[in-house]
Protein backbone atom coordinates (compact mmCIF):
# COMPACT_ATOMS: atom_id res chain seq x y z
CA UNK A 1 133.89 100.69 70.94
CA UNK A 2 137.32 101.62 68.99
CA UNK A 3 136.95 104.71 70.67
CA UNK A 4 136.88 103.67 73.91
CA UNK A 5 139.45 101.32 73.58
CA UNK A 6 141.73 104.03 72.33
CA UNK A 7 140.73 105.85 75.19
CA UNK A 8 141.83 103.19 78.24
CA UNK A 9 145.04 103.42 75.99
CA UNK A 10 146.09 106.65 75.72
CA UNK A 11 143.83 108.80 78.44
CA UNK A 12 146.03 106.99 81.15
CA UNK A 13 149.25 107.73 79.44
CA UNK A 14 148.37 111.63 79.64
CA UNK A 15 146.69 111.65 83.15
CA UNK A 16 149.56 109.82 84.46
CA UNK A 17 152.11 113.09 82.34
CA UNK A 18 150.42 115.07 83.79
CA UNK A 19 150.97 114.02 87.43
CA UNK A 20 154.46 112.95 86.72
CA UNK A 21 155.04 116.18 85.67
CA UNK A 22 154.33 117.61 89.33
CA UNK A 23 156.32 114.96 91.40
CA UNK A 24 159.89 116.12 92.89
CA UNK A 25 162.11 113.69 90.99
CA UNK A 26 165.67 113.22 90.49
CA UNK A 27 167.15 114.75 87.00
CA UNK A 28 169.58 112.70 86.18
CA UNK A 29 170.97 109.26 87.46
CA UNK A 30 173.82 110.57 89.81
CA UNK A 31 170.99 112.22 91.78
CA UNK A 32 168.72 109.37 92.18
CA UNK A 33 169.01 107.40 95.24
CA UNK A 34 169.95 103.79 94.86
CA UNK A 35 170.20 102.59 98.59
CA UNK A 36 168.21 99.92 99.95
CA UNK A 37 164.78 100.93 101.55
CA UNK A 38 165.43 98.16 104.51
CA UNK A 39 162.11 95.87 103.49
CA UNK A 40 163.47 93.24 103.86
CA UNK A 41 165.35 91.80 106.56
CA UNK A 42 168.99 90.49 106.87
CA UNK A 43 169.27 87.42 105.66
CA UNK A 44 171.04 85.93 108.60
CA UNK A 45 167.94 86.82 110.53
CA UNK A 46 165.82 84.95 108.36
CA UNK A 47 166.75 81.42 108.13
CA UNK A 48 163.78 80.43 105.44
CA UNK A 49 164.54 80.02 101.66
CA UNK A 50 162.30 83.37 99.50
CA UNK A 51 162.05 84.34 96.34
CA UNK A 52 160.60 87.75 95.51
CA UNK A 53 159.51 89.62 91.79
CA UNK A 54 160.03 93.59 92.66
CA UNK A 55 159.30 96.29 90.17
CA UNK A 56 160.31 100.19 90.56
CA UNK A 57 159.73 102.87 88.34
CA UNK A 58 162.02 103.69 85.98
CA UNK A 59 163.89 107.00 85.62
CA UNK A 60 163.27 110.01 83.17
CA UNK A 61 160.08 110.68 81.15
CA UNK A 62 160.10 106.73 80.84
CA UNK A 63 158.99 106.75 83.99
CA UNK A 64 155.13 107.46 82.95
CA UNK A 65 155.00 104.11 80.86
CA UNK A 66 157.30 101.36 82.60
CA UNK A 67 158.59 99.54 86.28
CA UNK A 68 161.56 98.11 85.70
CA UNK A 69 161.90 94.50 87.18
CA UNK A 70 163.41 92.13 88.81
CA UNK A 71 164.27 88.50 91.23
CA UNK A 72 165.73 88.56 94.59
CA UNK A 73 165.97 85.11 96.46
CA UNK A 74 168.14 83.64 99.36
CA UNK A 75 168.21 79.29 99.83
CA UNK A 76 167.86 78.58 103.29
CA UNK A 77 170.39 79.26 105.95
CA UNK A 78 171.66 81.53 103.51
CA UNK A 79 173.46 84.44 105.19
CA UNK A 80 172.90 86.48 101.82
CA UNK A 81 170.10 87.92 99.17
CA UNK A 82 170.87 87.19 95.43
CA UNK A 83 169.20 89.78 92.86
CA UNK A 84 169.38 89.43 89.29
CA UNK A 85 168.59 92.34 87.08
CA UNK A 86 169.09 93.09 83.27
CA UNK A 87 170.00 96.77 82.42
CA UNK A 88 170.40 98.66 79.47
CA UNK A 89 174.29 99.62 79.54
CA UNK A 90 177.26 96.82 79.37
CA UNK A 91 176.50 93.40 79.77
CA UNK A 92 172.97 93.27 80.77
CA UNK A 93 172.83 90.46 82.96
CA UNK A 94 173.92 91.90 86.64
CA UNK A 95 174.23 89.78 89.93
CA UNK A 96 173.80 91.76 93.30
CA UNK A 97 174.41 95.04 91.26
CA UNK A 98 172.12 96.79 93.93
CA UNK A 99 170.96 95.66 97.13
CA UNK A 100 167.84 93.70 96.99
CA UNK A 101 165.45 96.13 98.29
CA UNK A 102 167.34 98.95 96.83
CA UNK A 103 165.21 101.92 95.31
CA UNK A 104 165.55 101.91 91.47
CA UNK A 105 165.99 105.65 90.36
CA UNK A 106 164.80 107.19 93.82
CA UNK A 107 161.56 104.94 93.64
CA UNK A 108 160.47 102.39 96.28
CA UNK A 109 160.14 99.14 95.01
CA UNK A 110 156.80 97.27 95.21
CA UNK A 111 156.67 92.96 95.48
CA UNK A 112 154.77 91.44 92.43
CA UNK A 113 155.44 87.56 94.19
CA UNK A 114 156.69 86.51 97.60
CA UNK A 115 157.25 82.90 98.09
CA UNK A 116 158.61 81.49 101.03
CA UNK A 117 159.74 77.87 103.04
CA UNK A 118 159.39 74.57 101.44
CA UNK A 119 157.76 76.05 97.98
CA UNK A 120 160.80 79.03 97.58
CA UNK A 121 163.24 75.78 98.59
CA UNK A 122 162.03 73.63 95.80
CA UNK A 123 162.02 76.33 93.20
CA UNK A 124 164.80 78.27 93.36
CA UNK A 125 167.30 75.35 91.58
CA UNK A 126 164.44 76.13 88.76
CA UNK A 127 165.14 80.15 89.08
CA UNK A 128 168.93 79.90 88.64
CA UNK A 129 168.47 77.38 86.24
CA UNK A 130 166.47 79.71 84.32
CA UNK A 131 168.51 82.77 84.86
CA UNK A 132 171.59 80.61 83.44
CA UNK A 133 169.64 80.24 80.26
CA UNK A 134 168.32 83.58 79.43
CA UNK A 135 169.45 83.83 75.86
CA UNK A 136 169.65 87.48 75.95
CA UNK A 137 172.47 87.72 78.65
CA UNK A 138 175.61 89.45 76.50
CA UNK A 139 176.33 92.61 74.82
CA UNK A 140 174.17 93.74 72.49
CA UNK A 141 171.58 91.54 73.29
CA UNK A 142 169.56 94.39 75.49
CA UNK A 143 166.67 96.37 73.59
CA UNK A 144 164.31 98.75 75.23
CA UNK A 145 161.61 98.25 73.06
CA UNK A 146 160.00 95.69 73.09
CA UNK A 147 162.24 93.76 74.19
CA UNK A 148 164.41 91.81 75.21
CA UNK A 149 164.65 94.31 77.98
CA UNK A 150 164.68 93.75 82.35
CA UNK A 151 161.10 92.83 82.40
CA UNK A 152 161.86 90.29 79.17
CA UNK A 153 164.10 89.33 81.61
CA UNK A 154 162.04 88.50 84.79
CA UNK A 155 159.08 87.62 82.48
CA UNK A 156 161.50 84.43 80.77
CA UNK A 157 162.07 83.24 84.39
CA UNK A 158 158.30 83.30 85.50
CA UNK A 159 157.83 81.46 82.41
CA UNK A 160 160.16 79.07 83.08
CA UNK A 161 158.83 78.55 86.63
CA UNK A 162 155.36 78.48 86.11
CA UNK A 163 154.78 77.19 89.71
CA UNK A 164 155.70 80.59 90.81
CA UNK A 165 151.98 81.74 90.18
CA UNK A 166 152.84 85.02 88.98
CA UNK A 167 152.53 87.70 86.41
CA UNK A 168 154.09 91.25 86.25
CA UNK A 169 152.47 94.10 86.70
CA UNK A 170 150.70 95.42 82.70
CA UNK A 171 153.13 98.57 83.06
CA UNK A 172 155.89 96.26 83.11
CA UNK A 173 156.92 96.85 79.30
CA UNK A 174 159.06 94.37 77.48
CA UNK A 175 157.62 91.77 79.68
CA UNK A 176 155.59 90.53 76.20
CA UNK A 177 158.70 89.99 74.00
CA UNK A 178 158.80 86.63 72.53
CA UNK A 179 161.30 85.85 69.51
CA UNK A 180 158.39 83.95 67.80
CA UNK A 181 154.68 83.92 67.26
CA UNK A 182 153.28 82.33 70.14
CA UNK A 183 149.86 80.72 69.91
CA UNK A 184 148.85 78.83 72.81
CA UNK A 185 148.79 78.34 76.40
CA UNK A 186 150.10 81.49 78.92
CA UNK A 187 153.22 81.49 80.72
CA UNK A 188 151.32 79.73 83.86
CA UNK A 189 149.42 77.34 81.88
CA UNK A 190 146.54 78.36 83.38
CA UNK A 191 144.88 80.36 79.85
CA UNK A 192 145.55 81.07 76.74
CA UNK A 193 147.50 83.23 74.76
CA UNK A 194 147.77 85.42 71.30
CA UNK A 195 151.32 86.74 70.99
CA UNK A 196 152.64 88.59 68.08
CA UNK A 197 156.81 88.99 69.17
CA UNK A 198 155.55 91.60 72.06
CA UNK A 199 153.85 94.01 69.36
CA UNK A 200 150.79 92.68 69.72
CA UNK A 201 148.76 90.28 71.62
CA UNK A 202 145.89 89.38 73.85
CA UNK A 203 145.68 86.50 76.49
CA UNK A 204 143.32 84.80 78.53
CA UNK A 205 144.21 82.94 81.74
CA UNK A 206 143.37 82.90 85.95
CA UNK A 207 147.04 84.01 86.55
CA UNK A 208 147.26 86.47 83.67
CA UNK A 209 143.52 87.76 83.77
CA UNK A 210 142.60 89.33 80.14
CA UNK A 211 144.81 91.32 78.53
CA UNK A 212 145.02 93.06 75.21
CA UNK A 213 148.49 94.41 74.63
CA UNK A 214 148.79 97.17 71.77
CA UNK A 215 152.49 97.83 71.05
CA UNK A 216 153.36 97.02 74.42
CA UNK A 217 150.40 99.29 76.33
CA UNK A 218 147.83 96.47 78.38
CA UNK A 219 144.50 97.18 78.79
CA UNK A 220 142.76 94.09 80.68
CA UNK A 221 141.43 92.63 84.18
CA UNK A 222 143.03 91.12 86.74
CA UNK A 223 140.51 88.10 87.95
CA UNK A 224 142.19 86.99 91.02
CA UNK A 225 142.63 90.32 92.97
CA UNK A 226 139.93 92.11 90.74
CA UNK A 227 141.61 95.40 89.19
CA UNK A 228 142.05 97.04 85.97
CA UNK A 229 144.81 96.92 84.47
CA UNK A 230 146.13 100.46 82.58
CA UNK A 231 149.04 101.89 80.53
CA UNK A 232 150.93 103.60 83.05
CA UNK A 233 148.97 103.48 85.95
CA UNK A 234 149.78 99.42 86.23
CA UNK A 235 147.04 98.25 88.45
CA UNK A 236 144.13 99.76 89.77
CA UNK A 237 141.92 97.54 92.29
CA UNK A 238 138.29 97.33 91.75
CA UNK A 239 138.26 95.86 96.05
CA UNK A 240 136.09 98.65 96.94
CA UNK A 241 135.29 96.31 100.45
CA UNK A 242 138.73 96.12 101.64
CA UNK A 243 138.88 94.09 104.85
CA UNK A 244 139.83 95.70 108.12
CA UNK A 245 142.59 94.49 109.63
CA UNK A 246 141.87 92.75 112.63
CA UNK A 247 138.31 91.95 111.28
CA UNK A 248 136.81 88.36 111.10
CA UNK A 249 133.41 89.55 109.29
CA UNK A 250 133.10 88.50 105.79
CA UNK A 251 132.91 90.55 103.12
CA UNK A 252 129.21 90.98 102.02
């Protein structure tokens, strides 16, 4: 059994090398694109409040291992996005330091929650409020591993906002950093949780699925959309009926 654990650890790490290793990918950040991939539309043309949780892969080798995350919302009748990220260099708390759909290090970001109307308008005082009191906003206060890092970041809101019914992706490293032993319920209140300050940890929950987290790599099960969930590789769905689009025949 310790032997297969080790394995859902560290044989996805290497697989996921190994392919890395063969993808055309900018060398440095100057070559990376940064522009927005135009998913979403201009905010003028939609009236309705959203919030969205993207992730994209990060850049360099650290790219096998981690997304790096973040919130984009608009109120309604808004005629712009807001994104908040955390980075690594200066002061780590940036406002509209890309554009919201932008690719982060030449990679296409992917939505982890999309919540529009009359839910997005109720919550997003409750985002801002919680992006006003990240306590790990000024310099000095960013660390890569494990944390307090971006996905520290967007994990403190979603744990702040519990309503938002959502949990980042298992690749999302950093997202497990607590200052303090946490024993208790998870972020969504929906399970339980085991937290040893982001080294350790395993949890229990419908949002969060079960998880074991071993220095920051999750091995686990997503219940809701059933998929595994694997160092590097994130999520990988277990829907082997997918429906057709168009279809109105249930799955059997």
């Amino acid at each position: 059994m310790l032997f297969g654990f080790l394995a859902l650890l560290f044989v996805p790490i290497a697989a996921k090398a190994a392919l890395f290793s063969l993808e055309e990918r900018p060398r440095n950040f100057r070559e990376a694109s940064w522009a927005s991939t135009g998913s979403l539309p201009d905010a003028r043309a939609h009236p309705d409040a959203r919030i969205l949780v993207m992730s994209g892969r990060t850049g360099g080798w650290k790219g096998v291992l981690a997304v790096h995350s973040w919130i984009v919302f608009k109120r309604e009748n808004a005629d712009r996005w807001t994104r908040y990220d955390v980075v690594g260099w200066g002061r780590p708390l940036r406002q509209n330091g890309w554009a919201p759909d932008a690719r982060w290090y030449g990679t296409a970001p992917t939505v982890v929650a999309d919540l529009s109307g009359a839910q997005a308008r109720a919550l997003i005082p409750k985002v801002e409020a919680a992006v006003k009191d990240y306590r790990y906003a000024e310099f000095g206060d960013y660390r890569l591993w494990p944390g307090p890092n971006s996905n520290s970041f967007v994990a403190a809101v979603l744990r702040a906002v519990p309503e938002m019914k959502a949990v980042l992706p298992p690749n999302a490293i950093g997202r497990d950093f607590r200052p303090d032993l946490h024993v208790g319920w998870t972020d969504s209140g929906t399970g339980v949780e085991v937290n040893l300050w982001g080294f350790f940890g395993a949890r229990f929950g419908w949002i969060e699925g079960v998880e074991i987290n071993v220095l920051g790599l999750v091995v686990g099960l997503d219940l809701r959309n059933p998929a595994l969930k694997l160092p590097a590789f994130g999520l990988l769905s277990l829907d082997l009926w997918p429906q057709q689009a168009g279809a109105d025949t249930p799955r059997t």
